[in-house]
Protein backbone atom coordinates (compact mmCIF):
# COMPACT_ATOMS: atom_id res chain seq x y z
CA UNK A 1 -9.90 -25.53 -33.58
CA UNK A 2 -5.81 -26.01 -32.84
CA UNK A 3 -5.23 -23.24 -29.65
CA UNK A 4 -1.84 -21.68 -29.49
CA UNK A 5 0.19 -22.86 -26.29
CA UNK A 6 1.31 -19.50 -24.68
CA UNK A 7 4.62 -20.04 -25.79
CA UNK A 8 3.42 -20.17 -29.19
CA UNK A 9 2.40 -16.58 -29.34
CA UNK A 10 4.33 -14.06 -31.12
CA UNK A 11 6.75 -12.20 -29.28
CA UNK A 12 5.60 -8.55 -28.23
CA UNK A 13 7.37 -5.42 -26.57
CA UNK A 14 5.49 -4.89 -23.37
CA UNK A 15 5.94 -2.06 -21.10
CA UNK A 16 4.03 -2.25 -17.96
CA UNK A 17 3.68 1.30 -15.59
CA UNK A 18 3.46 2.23 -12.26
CA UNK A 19 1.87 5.46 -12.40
CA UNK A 20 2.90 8.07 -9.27
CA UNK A 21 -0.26 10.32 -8.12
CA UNK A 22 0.92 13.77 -7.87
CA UNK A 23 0.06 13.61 -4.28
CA UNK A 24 1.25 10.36 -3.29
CA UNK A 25 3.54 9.51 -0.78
CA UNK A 26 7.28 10.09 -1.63
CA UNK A 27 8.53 8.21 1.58
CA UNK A 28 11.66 5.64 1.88
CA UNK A 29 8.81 2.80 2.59
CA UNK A 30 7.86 2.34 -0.81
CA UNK A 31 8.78 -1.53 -1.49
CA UNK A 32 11.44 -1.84 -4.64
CA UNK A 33 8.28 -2.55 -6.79
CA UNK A 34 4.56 -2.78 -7.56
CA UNK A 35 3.60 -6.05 -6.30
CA UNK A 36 0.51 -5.97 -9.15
CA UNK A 37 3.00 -5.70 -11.97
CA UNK A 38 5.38 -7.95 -10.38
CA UNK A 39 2.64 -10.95 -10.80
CA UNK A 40 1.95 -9.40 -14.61
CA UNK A 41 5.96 -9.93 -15.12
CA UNK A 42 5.66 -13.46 -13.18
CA UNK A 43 3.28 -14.40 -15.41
CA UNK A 44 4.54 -13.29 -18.65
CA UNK A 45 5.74 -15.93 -20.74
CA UNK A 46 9.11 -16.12 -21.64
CA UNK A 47 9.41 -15.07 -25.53
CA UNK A 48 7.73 -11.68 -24.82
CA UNK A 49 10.00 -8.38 -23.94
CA UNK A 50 9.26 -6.36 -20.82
CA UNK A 51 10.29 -3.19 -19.73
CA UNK A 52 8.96 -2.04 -16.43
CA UNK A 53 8.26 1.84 -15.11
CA UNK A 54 8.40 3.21 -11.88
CA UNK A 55 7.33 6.77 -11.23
CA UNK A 56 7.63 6.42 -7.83
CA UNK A 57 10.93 6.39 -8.05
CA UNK A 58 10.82 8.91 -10.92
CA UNK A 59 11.83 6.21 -13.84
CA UNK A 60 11.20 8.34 -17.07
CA UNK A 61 8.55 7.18 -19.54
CA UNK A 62 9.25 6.90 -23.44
CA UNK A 63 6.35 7.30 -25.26
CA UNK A 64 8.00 7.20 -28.78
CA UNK A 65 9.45 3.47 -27.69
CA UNK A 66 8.53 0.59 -29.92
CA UNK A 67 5.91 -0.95 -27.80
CA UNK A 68 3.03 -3.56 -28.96
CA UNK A 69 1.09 -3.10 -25.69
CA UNK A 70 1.55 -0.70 -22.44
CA UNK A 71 0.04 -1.85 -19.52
CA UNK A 72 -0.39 0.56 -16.66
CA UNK A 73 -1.64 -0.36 -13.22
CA UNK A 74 -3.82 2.17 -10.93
CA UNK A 75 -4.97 3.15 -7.18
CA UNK A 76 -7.46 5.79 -6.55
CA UNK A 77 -4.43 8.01 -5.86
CA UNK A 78 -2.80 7.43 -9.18
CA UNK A 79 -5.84 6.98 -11.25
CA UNK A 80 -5.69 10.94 -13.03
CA UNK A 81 -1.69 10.45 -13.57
CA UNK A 82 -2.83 6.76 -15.14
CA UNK A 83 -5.13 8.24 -17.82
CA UNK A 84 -2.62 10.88 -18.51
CA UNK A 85 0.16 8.40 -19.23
CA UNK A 86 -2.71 6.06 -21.19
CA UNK A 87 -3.76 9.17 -22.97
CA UNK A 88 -0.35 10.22 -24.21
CA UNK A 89 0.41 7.15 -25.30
CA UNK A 90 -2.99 6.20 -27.41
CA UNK A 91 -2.18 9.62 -28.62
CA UNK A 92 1.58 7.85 -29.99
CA UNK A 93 -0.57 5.06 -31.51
CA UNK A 94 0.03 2.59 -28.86
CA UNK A 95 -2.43 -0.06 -27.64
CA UNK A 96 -2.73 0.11 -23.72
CA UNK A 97 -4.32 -1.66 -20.98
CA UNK A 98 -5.36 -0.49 -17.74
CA UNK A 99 -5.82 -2.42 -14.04
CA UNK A 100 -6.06 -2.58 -10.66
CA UNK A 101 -7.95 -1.67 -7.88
CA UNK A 102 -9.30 1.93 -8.93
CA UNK A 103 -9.63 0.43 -12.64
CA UNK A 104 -11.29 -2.63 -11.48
CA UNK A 105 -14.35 -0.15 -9.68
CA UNK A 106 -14.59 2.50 -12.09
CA UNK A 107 -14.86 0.59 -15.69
CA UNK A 108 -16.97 3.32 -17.46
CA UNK A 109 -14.58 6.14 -16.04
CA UNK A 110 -11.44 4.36 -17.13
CA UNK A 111 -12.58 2.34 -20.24
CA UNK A 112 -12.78 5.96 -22.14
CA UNK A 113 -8.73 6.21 -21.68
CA UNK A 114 -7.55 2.76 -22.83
CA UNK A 115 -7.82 -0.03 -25.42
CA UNK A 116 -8.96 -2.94 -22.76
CA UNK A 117 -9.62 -2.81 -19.38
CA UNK A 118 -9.01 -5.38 -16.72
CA UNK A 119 -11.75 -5.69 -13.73
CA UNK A 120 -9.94 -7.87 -10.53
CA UNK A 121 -6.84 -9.79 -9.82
CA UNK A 122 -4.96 -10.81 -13.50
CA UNK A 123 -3.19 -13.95 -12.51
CA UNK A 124 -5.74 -16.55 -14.55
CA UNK A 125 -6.20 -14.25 -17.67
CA UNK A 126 -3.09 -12.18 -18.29
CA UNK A 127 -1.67 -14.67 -20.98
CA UNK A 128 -5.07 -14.27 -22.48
CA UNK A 129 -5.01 -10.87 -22.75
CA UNK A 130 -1.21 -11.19 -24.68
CA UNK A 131 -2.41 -13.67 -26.49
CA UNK A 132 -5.22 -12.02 -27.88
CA UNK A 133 -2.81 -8.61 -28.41
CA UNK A 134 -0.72 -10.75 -30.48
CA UNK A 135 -3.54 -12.39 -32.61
CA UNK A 136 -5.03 -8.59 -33.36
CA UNK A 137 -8.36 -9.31 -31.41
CA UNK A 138 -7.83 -7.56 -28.19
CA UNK A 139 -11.41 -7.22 -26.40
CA UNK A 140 -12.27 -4.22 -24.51
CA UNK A 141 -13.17 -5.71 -21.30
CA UNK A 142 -11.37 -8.97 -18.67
CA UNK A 143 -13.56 -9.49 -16.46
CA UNK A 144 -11.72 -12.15 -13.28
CA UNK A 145 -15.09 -13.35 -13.13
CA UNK A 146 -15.71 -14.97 -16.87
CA UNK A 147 -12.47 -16.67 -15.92
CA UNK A 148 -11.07 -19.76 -13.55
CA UNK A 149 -11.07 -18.50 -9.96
CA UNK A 150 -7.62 -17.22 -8.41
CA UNK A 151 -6.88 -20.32 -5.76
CA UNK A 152 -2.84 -20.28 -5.34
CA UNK A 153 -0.60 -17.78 -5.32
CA UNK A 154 1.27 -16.55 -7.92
CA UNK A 155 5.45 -16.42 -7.49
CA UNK A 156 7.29 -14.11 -7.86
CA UNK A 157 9.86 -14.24 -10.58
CA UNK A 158 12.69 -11.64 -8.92
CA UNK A 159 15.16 -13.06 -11.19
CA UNK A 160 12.85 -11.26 -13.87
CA UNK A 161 11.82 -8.40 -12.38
CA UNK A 162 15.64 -7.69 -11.48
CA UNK A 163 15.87 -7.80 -15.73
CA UNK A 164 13.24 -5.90 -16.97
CA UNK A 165 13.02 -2.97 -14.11
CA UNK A 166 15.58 0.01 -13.08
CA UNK A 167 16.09 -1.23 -9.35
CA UNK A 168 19.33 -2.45 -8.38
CA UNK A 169 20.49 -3.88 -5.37
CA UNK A 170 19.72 -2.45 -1.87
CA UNK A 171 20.79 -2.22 1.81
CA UNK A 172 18.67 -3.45 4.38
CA UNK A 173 16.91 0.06 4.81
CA UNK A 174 15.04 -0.06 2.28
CA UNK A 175 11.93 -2.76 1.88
CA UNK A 176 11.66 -5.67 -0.96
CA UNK A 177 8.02 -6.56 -1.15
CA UNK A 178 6.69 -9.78 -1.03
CA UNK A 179 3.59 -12.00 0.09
CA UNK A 180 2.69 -15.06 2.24
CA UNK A 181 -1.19 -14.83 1.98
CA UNK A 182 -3.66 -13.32 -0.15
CA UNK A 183 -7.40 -12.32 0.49
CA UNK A 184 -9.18 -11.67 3.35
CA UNK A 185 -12.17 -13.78 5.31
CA UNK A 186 -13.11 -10.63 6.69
CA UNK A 187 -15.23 -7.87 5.82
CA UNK A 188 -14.53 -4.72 7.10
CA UNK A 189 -16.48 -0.98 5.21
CA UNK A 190 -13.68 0.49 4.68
CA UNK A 191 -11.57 -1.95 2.86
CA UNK A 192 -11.29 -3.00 -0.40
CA UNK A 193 -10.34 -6.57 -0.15
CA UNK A 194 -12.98 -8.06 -0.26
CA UNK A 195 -14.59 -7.13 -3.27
CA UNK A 196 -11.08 -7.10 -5.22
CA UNK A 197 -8.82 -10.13 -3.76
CA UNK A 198 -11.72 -11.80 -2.39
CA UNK A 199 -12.21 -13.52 0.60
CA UNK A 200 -10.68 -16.89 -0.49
CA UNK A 201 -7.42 -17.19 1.63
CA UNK A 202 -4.70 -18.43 -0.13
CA UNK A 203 -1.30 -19.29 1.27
CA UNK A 204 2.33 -19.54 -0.52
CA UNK A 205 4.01 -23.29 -0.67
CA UNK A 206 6.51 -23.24 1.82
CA UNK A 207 9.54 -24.58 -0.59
CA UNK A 208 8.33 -21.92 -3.23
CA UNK A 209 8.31 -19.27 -0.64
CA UNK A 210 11.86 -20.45 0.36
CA UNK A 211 12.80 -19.88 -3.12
CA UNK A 212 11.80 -16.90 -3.61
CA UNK A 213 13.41 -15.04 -0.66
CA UNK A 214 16.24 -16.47 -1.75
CA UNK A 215 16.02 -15.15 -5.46
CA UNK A 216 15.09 -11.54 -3.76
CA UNK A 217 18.31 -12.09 -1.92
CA UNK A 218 20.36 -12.95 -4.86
CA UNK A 219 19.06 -10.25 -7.32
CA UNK A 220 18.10 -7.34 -4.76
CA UNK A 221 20.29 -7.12 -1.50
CA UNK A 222 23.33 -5.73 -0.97
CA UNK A 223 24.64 -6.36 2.22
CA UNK A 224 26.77 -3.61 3.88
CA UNK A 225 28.18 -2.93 7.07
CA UNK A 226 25.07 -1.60 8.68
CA UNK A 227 22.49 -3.97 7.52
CA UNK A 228 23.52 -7.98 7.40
CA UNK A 229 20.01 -9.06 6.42
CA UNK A 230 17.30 -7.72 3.62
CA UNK A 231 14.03 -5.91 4.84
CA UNK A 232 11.23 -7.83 3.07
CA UNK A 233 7.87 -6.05 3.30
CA UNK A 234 4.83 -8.15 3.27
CA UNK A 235 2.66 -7.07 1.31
CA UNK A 236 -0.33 -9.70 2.34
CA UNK A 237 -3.78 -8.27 3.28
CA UNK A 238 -3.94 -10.06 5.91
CA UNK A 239 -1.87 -12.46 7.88
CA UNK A 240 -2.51 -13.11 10.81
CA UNK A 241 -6.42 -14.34 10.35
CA UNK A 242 -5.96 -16.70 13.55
CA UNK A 243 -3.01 -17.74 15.86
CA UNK A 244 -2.43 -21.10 14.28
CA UNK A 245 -2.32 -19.45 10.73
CA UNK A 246 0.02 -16.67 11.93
CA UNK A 247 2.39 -18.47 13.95
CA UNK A 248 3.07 -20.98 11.06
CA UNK A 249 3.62 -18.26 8.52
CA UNK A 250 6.12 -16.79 11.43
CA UNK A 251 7.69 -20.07 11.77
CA UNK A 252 8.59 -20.16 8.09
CA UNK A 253 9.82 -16.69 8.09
CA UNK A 254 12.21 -17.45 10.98
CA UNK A 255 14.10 -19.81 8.36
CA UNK A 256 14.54 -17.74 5.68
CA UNK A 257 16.81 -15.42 8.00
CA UNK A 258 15.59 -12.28 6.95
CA UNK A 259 14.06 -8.79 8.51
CA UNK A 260 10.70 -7.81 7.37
CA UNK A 261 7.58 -5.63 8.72
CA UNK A 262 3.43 -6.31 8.40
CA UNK A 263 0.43 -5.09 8.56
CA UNK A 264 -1.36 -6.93 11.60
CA UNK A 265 -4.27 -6.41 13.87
CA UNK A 266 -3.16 -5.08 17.35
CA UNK A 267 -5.13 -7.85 19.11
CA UNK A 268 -2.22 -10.65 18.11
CA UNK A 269 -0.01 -8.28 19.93
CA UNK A 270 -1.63 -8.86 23.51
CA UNK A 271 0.03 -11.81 23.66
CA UNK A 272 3.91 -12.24 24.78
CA UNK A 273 4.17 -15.31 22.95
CA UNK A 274 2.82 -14.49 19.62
CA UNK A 275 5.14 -11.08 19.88
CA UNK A 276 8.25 -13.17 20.90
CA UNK A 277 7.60 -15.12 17.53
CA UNK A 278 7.18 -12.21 15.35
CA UNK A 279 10.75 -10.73 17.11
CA UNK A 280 12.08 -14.32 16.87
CA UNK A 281 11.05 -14.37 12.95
CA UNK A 282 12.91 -10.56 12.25
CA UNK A 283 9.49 -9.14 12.35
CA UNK A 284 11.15 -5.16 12.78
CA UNK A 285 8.11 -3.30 12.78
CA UNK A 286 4.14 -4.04 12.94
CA UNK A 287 1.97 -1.46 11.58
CA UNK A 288 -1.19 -2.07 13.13
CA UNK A 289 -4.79 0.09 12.56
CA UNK A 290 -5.52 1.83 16.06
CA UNK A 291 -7.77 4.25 14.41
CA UNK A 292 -8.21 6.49 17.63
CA UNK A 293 -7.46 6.54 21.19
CA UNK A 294 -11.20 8.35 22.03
CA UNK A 295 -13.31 5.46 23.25
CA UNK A 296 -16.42 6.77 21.69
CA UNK A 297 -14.82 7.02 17.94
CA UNK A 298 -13.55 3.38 18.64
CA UNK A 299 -17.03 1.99 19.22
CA UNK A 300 -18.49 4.11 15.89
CA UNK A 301 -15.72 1.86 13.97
CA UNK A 302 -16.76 -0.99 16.56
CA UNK A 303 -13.82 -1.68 17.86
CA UNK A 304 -14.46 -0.10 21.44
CA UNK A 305 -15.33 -3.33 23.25
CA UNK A 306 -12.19 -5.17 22.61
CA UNK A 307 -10.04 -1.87 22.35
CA UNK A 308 -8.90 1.55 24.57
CA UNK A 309 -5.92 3.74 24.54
CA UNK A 310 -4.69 2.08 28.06
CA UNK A 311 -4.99 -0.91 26.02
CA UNK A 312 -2.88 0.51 23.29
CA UNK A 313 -0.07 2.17 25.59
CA UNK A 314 0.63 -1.28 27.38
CA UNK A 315 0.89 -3.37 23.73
CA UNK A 316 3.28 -0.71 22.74
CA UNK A 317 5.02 -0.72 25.80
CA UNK A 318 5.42 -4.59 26.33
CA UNK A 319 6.30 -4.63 22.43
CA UNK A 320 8.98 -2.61 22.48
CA UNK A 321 10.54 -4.46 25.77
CA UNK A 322 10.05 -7.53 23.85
CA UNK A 323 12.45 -5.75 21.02
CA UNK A 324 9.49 -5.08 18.75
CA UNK A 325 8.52 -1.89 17.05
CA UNK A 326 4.94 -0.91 16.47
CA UNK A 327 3.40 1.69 13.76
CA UNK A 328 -0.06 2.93 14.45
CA UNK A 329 -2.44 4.30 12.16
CA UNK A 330 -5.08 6.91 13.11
CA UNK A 331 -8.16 8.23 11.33
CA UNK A 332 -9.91 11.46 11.84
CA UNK A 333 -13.58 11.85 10.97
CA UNK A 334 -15.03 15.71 11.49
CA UNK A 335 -18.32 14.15 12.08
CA UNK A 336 -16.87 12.52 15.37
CA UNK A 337 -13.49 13.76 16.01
CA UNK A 338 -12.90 17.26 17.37
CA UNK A 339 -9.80 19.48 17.10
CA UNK A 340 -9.34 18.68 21.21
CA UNK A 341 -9.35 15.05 19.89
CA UNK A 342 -6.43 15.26 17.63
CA UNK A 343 -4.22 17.45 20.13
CA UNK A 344 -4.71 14.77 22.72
CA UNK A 345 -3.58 12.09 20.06
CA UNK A 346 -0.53 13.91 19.55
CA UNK A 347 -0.11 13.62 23.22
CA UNK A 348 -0.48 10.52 23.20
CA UNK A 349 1.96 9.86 20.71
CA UNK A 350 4.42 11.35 22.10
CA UNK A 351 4.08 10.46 25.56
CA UNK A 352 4.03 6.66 24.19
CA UNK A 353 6.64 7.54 21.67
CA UNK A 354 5.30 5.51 18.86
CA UNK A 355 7.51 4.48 16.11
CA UNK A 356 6.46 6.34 12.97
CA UNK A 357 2.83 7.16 13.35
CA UNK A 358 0.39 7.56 10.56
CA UNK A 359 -2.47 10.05 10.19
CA UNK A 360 -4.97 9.75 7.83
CA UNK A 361 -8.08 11.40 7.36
CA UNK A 362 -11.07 9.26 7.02
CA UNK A 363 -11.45 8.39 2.78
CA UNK A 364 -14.48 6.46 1.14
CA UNK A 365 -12.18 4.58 -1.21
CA UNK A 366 -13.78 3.09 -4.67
CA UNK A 367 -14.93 -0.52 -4.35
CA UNK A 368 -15.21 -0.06 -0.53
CA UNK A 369 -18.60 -0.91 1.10
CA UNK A 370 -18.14 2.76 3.02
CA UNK A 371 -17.49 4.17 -0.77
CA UNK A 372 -21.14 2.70 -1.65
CA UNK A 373 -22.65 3.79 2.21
CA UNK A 374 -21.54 7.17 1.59
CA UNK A 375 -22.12 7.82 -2.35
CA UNK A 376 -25.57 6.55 -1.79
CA UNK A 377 -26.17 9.11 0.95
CA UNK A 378 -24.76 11.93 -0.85
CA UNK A 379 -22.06 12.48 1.95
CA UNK A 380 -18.98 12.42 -1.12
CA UNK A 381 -18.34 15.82 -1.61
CA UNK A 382 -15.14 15.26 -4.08
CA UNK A 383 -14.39 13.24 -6.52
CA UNK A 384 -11.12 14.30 -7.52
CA UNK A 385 -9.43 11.37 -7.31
CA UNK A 386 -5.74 13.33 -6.56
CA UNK A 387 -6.98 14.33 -3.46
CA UNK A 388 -7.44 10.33 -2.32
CA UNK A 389 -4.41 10.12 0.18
CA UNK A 390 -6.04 10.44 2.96
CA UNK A 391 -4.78 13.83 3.93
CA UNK A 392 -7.48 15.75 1.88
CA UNK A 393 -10.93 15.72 3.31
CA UNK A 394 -13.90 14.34 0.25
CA UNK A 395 -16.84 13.47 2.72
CA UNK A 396 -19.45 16.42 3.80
CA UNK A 397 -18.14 18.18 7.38
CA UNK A 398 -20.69 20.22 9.69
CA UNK A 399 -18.72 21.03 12.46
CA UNK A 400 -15.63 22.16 10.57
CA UNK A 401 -14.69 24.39 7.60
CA UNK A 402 -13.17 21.26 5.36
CA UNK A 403 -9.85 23.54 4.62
CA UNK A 404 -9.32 24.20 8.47
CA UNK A 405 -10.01 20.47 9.12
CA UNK A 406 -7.42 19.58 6.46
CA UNK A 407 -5.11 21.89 7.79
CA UNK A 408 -5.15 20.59 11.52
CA UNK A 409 -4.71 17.41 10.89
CA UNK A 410 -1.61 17.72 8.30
CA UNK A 411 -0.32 20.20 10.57
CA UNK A 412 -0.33 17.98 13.95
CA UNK A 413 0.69 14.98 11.22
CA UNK A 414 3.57 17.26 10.41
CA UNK A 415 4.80 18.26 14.09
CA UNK A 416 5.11 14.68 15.52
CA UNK A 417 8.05 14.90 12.87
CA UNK A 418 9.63 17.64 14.26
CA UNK A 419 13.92 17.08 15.27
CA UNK A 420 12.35 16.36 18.96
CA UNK A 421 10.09 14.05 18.30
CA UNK A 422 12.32 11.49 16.05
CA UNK A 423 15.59 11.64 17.95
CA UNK A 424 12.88 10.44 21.24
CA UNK A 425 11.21 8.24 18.97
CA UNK A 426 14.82 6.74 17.89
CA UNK A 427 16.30 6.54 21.63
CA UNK A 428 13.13 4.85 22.90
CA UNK A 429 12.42 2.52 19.98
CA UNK A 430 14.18 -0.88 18.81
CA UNK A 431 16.01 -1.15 15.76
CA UNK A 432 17.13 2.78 15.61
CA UNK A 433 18.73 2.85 12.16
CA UNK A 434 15.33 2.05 10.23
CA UNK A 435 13.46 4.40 12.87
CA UNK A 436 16.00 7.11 11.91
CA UNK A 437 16.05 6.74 8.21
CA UNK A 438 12.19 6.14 7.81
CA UNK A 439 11.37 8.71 9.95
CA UNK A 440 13.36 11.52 8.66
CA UNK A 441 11.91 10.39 5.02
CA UNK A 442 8.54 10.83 6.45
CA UNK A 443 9.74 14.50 7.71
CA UNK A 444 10.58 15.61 4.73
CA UNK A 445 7.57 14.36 2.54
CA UNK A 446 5.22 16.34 5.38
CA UNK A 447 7.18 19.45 5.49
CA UNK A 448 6.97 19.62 1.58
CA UNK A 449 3.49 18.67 1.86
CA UNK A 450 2.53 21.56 4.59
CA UNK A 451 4.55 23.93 2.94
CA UNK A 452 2.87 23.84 -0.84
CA UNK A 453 -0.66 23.66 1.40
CA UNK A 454 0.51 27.03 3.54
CA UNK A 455 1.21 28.45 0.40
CA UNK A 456 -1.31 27.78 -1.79
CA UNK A 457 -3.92 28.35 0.67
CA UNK A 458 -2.86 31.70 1.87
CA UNK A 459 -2.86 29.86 5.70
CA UNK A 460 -0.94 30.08 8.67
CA UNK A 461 -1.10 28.34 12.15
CA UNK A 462 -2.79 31.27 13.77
CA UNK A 463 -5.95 31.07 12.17
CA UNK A 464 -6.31 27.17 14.32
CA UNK A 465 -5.73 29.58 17.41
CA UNK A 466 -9.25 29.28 19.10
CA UNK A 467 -10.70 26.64 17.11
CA UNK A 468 -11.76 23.42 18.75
């Protein structure tokens, strides 16, 4: 039987969507696009018409437009808003497709909201799944697995994506995603990686890497008098698995002559040579998982032995003498963290004036082995999956009222914002103009975020007064 090549296949209309949770992050870190749909468009072949949707950056969505297939891509976060948007536009006689990681875990839950689903990463049966749109026979179900392992990376087509989406160009303040690596060796409980990505490393071609920076460069940056070079963020799950793997992914970045930030592990940072590449390479900012600075909470998440907050204040310190900024991220667990905990954090924040800090309550995320650990001990206590963003508390909590616990934390999260805190943060910190602009995107996200909680809730500080 003759098989259509893929450029063979009728043309279609294809809109792809990023869907914005009505909780999610609003922040001037979002990259310029969803990396997921960005390897969809990549892959797309060329006769087909794309339009791509943003809600994160509050693109409008036509659901009258002439479309033969909307695909819509989906976190946790998102994955209510996703169904709404798939709903509407079943509703308008459309044919849609949803993906991604919350998709990809929950196949029951989502398959009653869409057409098809896909389960894992696209990149070896997207054409497939157009081709099969095109001949009428659209299955419900791609499954990664019935199909050819993922083993190179897919590039990124900016030239496209600069076509078919609503960005234009951009100073260097605001972040261009893109990735080195993909997967993960490791296996940590309370990431997804593994059981989505995989743990199959796989590592861009230096020349097409080259290429593509350059495309970014050409289609996305606009250079202006306060930024001379783009801000690529990568987007990898994990670079840095050894030394010899990180430092020749830092060596390539040094050529392209750009500014970028990554998610690392804090133990590459204890040594000065390994930071003196990443500043050499325009690494501006590191955002690294500290978790906690209370010794005992470090050795629940096993990290203890190799990790402390003395530790932590001298890699920050030597960092930012070295010209390097670094972003730590902190979870709080009521079962092990106590309100004393969290005002000694914010101490410690401040006193080590850490460049942008994150709080996040501790979340059992879908397709997570701590998801599994915790469903099967009937410690998931919500399911609503707007309340994933880590600032809403979903796991059972003895010690505190879950609504006080909530409140603490997105109240301290909120004050290490304050005027105070960012104009020390910016006067300490390396490479003040992002500091300044990130952080007072961050301050206004929280405020709005604390305010609707104060409100709805009927709550006011005073009612922490006493608790501990």
């Amino acid at each position: 039987m003759y098989m259509l090549k893929p450029e063979e296949t009728r043309s279609l209309k294809i809109l792809l969507v990023s869907p914005q949770g009505k909780m999610d992050d609003d922040s001037n870190q979002k990259p310029l696009f969803h990396m997921a749909l960005g390897v969809l468009v990549s892959l797309t072949p060329a006769q087909h018409q794309i339009e791509l949707v943003d809600e994160h950056f509050h693109d409008p969505i036509r659901y009258d437009g002439d479309y033969d297939l909307v695909g819509i891509t989906s976190r946790t976060l998102e994955a209510t808003r996703a169904y709404e948007i798939a709903d509407t536009f079943r509703a308008h006689g459309k044919t849609v497709v949803l993906g991604g990681l919350h998709i990809s875990f929950n196949p029951e839950e989502a398959a009653k909201h869409a057409d098809s689903i896909v389960i894992g990463e696209a990149d070896n049966l997207w054409t497939t799944v157009l081709d099969d749109v095109a001949a009428g026979s659209l299955k419900p179900v791609y499954n990664s697995k019935d199909f050819p392992p993922v083993k190179e990376i897919t590039p990124i087509d900016y030239a496209r994506i600069a076509k078919v989406s609503r960005r234009g160009k951009v100073d260097g303040t605001k972040s261009i995603p893109i990735y080195l690596t993909r997967g993960c060796p490791f296996n940590c409980s309370f990431c997804v990686t593994p059981n989505f990505t995989g743990k199959q490393y796989r590592s861009q071609k230096p020349e097409l890497l080259r290429q593509q920076v350059d495309a970014a460069k050409k289609y996305f940056f606009k250079e202006n008098g306060r930024s001379s070079k783009p801000w690529f963020m990568l987007t990898d799950e994990n670079l840095g698995i050894n030394k010899k793997k990180l430092w020749e992914s830092l060596d390539l970045l040094k050529e392209c002559n750009i500014t970028f930030s990554v998610f690392l592990s804090v133990n590459f940072l204890e040594d000065p040579e390994t930071v003196k590449k990443l500043v050499d390479a325009g690494c501006n900012f590191v955002l690294a998982g500290l978790e906690s600075i209370k010794q005992s909470t470090l050795e629940a998440y096993n990290k203890g032995h190799v990790n402390s907050a003395e530790k932590y204040s001298k890699i920050i310190e030597d960092c930012r003498k070295a010209g390097l900024n670094i972003q730590g991220n902190f979870l709080f667990n009521p079962a092990i963290d106590t309100f004393e905990d969290i005002d000694e954090l914010v101490q410690f924040v401040t006193k080590n004036h850490l460049f942008m800090p994150i709080f996040q309550i501790i979340t059992p995320y879908p397709g997570t082995q701590m998801y599994w650990d915790y469903k099967n001990k009937g410690l998931i206590t919500d399911e609503d999956w707007e309340k994933y963003n880590a600032l809403h508390l979903v796991i059972k909590s003895e010690r505190y009222d879950p609504l006080l616990f909530q409140y603490k934390v997105l109240k301290s999260y909120t004050d290490i914002y304050s005027w105070r805190h960012i104009v020390a943060r910016t006067w300490y910190n390396p490479r003040k103009l992002i500091n300044l602009v990130t952080s007072l995107a961050f301050r206004n996200h929280l405020r709005n975020q604390l305010d609707e909680f104060e409100r709805h809730h009927g709550l006011s500080p005073k009612v922490l007064e006493g608790v501990r």
